[in-house]
C-alpha atoms as a PDB file:
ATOM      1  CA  UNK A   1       0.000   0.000   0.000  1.00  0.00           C
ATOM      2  CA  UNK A   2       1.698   3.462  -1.160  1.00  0.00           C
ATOM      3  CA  UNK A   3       1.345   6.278   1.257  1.00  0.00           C
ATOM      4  CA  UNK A   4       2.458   9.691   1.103  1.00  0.00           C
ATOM      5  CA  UNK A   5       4.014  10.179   4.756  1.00  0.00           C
ATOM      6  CA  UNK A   6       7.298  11.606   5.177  1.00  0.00           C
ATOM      7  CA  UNK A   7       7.854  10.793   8.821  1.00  0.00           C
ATOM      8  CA  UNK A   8       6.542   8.400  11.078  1.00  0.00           C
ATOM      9  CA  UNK A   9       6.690   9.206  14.598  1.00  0.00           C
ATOM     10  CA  UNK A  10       6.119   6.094  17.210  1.00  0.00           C
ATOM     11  CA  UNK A  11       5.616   5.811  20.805  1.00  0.00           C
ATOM     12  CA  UNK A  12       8.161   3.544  22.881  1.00  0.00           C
ATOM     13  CA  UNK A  13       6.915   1.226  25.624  1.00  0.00           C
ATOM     14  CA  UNK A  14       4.092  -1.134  23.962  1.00  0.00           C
ATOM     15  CA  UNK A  15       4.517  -0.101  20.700  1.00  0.00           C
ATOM     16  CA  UNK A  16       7.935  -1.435  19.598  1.00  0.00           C
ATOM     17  CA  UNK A  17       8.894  -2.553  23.279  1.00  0.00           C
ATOM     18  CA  UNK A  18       7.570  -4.693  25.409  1.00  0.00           C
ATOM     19  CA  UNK A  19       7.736  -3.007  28.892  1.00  0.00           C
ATOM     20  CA  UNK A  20       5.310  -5.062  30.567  1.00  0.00           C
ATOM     21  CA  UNK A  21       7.945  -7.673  31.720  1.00  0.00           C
ATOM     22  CA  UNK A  22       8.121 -11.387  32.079  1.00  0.00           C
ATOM     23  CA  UNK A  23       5.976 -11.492  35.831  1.00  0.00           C
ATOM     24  CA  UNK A  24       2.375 -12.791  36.010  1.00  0.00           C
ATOM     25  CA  UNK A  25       1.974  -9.106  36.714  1.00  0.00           C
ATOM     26  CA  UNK A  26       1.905  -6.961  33.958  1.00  0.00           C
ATOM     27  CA  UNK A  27       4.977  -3.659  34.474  1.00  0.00           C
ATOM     28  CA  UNK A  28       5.901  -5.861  37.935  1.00  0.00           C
ATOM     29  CA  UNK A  29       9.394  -3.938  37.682  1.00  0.00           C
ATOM     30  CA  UNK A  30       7.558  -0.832  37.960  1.00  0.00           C
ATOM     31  CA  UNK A  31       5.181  -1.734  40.995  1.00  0.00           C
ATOM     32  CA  UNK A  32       8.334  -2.950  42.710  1.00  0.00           C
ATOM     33  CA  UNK A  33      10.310   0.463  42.252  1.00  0.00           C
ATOM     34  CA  UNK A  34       6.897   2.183  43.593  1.00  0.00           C
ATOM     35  CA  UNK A  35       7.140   0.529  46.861  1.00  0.00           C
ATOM     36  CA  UNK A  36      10.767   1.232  47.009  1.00  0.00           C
ATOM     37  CA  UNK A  37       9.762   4.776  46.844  1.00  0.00           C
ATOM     38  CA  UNK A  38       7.141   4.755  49.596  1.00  0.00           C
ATOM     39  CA  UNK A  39       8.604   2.174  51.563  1.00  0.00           C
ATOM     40  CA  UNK A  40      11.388   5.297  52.133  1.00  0.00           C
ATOM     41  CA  UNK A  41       8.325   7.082  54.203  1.00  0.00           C
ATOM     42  CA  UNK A  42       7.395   3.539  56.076  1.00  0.00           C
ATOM     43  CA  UNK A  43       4.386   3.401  53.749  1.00  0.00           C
ATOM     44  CA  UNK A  44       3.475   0.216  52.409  1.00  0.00           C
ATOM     45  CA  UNK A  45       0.656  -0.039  49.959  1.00  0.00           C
ATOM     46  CA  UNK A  46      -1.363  -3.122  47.992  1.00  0.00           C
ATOM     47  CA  UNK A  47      -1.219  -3.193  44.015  1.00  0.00           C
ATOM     48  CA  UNK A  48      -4.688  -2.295  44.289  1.00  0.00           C
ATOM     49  CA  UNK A  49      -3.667   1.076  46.404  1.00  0.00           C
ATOM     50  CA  UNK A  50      -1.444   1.729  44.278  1.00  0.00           C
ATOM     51  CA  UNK A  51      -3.675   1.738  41.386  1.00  0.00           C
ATOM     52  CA  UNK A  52      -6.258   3.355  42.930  1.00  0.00           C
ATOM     53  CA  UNK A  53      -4.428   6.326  45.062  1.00  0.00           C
ATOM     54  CA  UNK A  54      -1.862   6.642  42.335  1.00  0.00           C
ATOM     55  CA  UNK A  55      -1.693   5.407  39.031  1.00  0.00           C
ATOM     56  CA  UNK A  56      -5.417   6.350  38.492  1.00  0.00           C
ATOM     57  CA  UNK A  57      -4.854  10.057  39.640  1.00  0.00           C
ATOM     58  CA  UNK A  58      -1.445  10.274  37.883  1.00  0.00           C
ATOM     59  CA  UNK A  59      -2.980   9.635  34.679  1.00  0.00           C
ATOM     60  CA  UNK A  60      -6.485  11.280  34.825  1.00  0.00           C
ATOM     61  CA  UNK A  61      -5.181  14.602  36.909  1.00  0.00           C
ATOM     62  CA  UNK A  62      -1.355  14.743  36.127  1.00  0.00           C
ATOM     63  CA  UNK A  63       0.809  16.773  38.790  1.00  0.00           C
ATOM     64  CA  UNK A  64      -1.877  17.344  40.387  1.00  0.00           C
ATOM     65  CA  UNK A  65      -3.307  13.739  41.141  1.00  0.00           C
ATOM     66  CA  UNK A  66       0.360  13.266  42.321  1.00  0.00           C
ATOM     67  CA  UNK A  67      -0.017  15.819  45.222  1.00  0.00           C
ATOM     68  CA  UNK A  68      -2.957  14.854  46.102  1.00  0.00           C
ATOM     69  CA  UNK A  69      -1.460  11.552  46.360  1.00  0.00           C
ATOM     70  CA  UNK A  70       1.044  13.234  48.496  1.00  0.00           C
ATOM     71  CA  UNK A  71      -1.597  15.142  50.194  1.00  0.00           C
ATOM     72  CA  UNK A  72      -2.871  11.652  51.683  1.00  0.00           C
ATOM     73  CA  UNK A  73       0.544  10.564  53.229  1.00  0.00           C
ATOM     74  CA  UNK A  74       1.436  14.119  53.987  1.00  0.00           C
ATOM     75  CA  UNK A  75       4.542  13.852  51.797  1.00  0.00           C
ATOM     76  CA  UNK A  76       5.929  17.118  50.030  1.00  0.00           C
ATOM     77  CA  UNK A  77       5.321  16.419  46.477  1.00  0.00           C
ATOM     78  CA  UNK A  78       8.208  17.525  44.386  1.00  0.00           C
ATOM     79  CA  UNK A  79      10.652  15.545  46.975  1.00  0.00           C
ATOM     80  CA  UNK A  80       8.291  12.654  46.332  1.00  0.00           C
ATOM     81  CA  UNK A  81       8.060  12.687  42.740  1.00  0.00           C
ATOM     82  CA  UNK A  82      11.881  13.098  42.103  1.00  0.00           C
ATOM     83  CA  UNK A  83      12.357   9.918  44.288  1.00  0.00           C
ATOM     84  CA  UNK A  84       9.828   7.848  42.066  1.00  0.00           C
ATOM     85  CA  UNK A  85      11.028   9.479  39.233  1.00  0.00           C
ATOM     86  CA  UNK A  86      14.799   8.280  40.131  1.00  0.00           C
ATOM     87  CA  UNK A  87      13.627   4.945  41.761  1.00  0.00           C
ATOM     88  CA  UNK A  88      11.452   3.897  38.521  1.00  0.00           C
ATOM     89  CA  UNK A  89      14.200   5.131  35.820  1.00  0.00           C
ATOM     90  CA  UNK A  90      16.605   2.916  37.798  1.00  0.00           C
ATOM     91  CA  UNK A  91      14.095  -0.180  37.988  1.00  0.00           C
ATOM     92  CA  UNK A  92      13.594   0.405  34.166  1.00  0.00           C
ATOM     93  CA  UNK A  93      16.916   0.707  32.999  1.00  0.00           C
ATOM     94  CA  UNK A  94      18.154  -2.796  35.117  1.00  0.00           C
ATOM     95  CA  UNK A  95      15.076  -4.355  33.801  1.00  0.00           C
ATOM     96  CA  UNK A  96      16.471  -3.315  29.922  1.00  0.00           C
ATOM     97  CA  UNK A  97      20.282  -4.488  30.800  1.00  0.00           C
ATOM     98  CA  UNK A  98      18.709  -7.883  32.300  1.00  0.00           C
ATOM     99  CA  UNK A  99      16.175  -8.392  29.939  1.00  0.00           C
ATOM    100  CA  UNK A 100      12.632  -8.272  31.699  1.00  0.00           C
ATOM    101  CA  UNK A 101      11.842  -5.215  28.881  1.00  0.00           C
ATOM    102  CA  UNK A 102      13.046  -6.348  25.621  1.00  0.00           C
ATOM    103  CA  UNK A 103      11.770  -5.359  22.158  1.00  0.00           C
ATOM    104  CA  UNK A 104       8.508  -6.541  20.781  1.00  0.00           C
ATOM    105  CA  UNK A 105       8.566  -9.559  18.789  1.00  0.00           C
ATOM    106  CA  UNK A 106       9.678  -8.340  15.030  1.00  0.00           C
ATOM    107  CA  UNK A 107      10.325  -4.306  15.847  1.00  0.00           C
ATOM    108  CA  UNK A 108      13.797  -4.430  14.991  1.00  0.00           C
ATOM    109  CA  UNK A 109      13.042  -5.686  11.280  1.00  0.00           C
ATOM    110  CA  UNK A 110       9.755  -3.158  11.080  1.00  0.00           C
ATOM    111  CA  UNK A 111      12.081  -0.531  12.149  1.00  0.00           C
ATOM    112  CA  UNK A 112      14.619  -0.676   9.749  1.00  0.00           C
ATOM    113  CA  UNK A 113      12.279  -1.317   6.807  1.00  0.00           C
ATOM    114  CA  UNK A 114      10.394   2.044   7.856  1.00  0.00           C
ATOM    115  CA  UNK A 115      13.736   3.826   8.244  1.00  0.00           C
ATOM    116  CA  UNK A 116      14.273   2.734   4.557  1.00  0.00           C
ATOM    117  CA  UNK A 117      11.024   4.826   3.412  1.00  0.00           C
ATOM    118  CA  UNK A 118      10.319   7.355   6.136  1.00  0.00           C
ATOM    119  CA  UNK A 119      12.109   9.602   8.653  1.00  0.00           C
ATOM    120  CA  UNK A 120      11.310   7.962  12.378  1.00  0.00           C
ATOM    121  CA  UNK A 121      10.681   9.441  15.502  1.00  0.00           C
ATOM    122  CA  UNK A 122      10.230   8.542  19.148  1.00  0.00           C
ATOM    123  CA  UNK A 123       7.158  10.078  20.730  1.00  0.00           C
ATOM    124  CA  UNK A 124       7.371   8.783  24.459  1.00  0.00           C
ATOM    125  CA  UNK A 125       5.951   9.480  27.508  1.00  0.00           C
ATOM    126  CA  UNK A 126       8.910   8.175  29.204  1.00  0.00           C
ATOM    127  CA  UNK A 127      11.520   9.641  30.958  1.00  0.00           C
ATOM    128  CA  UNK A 128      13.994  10.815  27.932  1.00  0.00           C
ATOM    129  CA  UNK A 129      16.703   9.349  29.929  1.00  0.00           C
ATOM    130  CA  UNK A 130      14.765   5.531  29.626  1.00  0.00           C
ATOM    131  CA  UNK A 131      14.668   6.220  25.819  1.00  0.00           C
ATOM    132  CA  UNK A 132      18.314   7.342  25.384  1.00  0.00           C
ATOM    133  CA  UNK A 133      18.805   4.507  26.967  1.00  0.00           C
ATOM    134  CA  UNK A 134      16.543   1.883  25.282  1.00  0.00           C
ATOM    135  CA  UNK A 135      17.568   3.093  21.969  1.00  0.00           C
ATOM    136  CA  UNK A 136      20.985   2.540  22.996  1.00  0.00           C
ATOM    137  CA  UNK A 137      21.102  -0.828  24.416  1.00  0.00           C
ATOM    138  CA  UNK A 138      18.831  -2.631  21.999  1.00  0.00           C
ATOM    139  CA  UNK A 139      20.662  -0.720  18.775  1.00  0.00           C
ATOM    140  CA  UNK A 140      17.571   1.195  17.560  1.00  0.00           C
ATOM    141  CA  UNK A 141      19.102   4.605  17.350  1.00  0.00           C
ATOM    142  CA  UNK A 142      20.189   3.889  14.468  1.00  0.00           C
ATOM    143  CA  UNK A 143      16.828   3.827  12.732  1.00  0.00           C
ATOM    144  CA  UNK A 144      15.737   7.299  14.288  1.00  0.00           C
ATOM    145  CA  UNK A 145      16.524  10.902  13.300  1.00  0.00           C
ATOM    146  CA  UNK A 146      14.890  12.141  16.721  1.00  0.00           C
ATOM    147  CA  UNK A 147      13.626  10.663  19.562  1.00  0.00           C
ATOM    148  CA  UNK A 148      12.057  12.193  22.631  1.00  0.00           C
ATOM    149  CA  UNK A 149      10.578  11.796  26.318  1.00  0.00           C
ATOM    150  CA  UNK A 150       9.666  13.779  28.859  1.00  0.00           C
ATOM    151  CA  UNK A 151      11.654  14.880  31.738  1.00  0.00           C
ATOM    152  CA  UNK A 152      11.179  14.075  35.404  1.00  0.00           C
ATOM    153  CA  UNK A 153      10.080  17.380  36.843  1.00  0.00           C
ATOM    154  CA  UNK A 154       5.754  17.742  37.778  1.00  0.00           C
ATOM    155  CA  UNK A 155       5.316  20.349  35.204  1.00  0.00           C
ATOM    156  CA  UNK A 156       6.516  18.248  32.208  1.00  0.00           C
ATOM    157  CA  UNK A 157       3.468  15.757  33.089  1.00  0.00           C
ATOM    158  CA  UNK A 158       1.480  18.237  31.243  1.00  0.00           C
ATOM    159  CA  UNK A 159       3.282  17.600  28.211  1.00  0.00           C
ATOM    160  CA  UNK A 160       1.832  13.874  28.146  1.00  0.00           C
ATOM    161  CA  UNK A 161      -0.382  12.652  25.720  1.00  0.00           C
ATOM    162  CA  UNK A 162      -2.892  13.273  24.809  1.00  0.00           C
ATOM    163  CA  UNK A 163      -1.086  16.573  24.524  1.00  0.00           C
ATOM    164  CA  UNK A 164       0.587  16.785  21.335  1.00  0.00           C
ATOM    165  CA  UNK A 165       3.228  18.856  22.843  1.00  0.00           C
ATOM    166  CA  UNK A 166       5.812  16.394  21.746  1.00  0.00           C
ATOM    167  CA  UNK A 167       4.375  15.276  18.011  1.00  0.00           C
ATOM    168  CA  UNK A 168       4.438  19.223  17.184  1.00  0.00           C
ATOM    169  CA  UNK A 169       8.204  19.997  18.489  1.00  0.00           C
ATOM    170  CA  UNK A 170       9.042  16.938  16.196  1.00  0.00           C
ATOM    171  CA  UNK A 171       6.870  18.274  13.136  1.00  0.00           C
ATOM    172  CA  UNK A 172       8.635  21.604  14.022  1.00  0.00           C
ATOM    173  CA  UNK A 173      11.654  20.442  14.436  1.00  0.00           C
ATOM    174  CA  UNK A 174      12.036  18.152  11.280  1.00  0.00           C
ATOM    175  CA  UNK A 175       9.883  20.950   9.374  1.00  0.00           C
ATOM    176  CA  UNK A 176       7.058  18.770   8.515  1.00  0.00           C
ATOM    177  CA  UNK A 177       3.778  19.391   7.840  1.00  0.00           C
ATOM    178  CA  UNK A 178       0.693  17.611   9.504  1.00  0.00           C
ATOM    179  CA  UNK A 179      -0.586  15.773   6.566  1.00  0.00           C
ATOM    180  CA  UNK A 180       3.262  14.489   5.883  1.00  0.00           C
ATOM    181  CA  UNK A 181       3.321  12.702   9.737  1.00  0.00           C
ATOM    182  CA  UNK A 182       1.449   9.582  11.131  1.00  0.00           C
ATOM    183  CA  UNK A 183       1.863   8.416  15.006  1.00  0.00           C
ATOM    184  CA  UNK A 184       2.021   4.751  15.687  1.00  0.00           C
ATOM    185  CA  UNK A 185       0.998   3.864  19.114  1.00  0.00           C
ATOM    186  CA  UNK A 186      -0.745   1.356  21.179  1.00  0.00           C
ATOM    187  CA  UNK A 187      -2.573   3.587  23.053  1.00  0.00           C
ATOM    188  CA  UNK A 188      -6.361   5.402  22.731  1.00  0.00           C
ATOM    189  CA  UNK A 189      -4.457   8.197  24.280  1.00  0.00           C
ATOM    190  CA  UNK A 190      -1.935   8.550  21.867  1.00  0.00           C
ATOM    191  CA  UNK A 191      -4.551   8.405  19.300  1.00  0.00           C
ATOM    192  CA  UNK A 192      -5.899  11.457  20.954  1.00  0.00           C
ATOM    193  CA  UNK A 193      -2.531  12.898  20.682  1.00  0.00           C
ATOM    194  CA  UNK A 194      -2.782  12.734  17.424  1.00  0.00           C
ATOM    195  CA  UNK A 195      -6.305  13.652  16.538  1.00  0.00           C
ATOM    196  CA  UNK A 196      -5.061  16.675  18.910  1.00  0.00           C
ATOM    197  CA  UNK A 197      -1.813  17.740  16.514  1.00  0.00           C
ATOM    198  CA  UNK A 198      -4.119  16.858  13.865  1.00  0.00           C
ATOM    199  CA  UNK A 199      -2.061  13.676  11.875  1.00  0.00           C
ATOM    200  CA  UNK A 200      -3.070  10.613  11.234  1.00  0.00           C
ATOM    201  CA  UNK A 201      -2.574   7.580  13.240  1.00  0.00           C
ATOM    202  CA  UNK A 202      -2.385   4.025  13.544  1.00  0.00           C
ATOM    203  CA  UNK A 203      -3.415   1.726  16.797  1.00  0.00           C
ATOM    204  CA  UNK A 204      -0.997  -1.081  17.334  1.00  0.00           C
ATOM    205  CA  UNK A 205      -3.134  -4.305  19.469  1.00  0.00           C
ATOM    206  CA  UNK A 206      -5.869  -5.373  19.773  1.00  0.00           C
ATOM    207  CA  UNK A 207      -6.707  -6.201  23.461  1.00  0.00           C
ATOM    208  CA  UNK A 208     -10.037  -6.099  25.935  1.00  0.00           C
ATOM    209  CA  UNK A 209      -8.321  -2.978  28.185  1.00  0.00           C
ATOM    210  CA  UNK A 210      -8.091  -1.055  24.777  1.00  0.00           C
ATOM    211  CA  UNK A 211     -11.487  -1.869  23.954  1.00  0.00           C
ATOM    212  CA  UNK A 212     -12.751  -0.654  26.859  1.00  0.00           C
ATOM    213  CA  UNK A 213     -11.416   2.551  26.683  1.00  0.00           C
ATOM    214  CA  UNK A 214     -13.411   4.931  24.898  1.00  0.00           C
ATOM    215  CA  UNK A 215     -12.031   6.887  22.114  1.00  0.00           C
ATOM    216  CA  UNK A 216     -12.047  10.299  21.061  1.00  0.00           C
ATOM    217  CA  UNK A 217     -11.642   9.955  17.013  1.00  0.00           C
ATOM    218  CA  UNK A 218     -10.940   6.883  15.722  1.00  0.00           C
ATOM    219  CA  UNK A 219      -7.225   5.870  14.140  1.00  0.00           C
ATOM    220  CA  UNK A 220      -6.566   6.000  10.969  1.00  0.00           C
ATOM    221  CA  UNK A 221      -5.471   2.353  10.663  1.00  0.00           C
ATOM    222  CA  UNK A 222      -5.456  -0.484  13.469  1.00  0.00           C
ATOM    223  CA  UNK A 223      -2.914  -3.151  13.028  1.00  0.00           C
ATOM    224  CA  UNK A 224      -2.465  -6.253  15.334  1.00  0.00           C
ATOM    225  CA  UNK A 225       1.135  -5.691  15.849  1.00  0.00           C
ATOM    226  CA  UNK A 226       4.223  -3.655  14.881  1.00  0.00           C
ATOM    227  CA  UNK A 227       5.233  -6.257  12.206  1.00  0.00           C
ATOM    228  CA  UNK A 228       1.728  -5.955  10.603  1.00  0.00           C
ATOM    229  CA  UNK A 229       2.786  -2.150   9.760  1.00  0.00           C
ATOM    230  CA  UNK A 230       4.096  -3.268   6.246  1.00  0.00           C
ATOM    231  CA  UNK A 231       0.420  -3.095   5.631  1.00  0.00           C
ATOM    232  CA  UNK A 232      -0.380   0.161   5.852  1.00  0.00           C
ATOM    233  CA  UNK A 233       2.536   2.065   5.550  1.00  0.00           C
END
């Protein structure tokens, strides 16, 4: 199928690696860092706490479901976050360099036949350290002319998707126009992100949790996984 993109910009973790780990738990590394972070305060809290005092205010509120997070356990909350912050890029970057996180099954073949057609990108809402990184280790950089995450301060939460802060610094950057870009991601809120900077997009999976989230625009294209991409782009 011949399409007229120029540069296709993809998120990280999900998309063309597989952060969720080898554990019956999916992202155990990450839970695990978490409760190395509280546990510094003597606080000790259940997955399910931690997805419901958390994770579920850090992604619907940002900076400031964190400090109200922090307003629970009376914690100051820019001392807080740049402990998790440090304690989860740690737990990330061992669980790279042991391989727990490893690259989905066919990315590094995808990736370099994209690179062949298109400019790529890196669209992540990881810490850009944990990309530099990933890149790195798993020899992807090669197949990238930018890449970037977000940094570890409260503020830069606002910069998540669905913002499309970080699709229009790329377009900007690599002097692109909208219609020339697509965003591959596994995400309905990085299909947002792009409805938002106003590209198209296509949806990588094709599980129950992403069914049950309720979109906001449709993608352009929906593939199974990153290998399938071949057939739309």
């Amino acid at each position: 199928m011949e399409t007229t993109y120029r540069v296709v910009l993809l998120d990280m973790d999900g998309t063309f690696l597989d952060s969720r780990g080898k554990g019956e738990r999916p992202n155990e590394w990450a839970y695990e860092a978490f409760r190395k972070s509280v546990g510094h305060y003597g606080i000790t809290l259940s997955i399910g706490e931690i997805n419901e005092l958390f994770l579920a205010p850090l992604r619907s509120e940002g900076a400031e479901g964190v400090r109200k997070f922090c307003k629970i356990f009376g914690l100051d909350s820019d001392e807080f976050w740049a402990r998790r912050e440090k304690d989860v890029i740690e737990s990330k970057i061992e669980a790279m360099r042991s391989g727990v996180i490893k690259p989905c099954k066919g990315s590094e073949q995808t990736l370099k036949y994209l690179s062949e057609k298109f400019l790529l990108a890196v669209v992540s809402d990881s810490q850009q350290v944990c990309v530099d990184y990933a890149l790195e280790h798993f020899n992807l950089k090669q197949h990238f002319t930018i890449w970037y995450g977000r940094k570890s301060d409260l503020e830069s939460l606002a910069k998540r998707k669905p913002s499309a802060f970080y699709i229009n610094r790329v377009l900007r950057e690599l002097n692109m126009r909208r219609e020339d870009a697509i965003l591959v991601d596994d995400s309905p809120v990085g299909i947002l992100a792009a409805k938002n900077a106003g590209i198209d997009s296509v949806l990588i999976g094709n599980s129950d949790e992403q069914r049950a989230e309720k979109y906001e625009g449709e993608p352009t294209f929906s593939v199974k996984n990153i290998g399938e991409l071949r057939m739309v782009l």
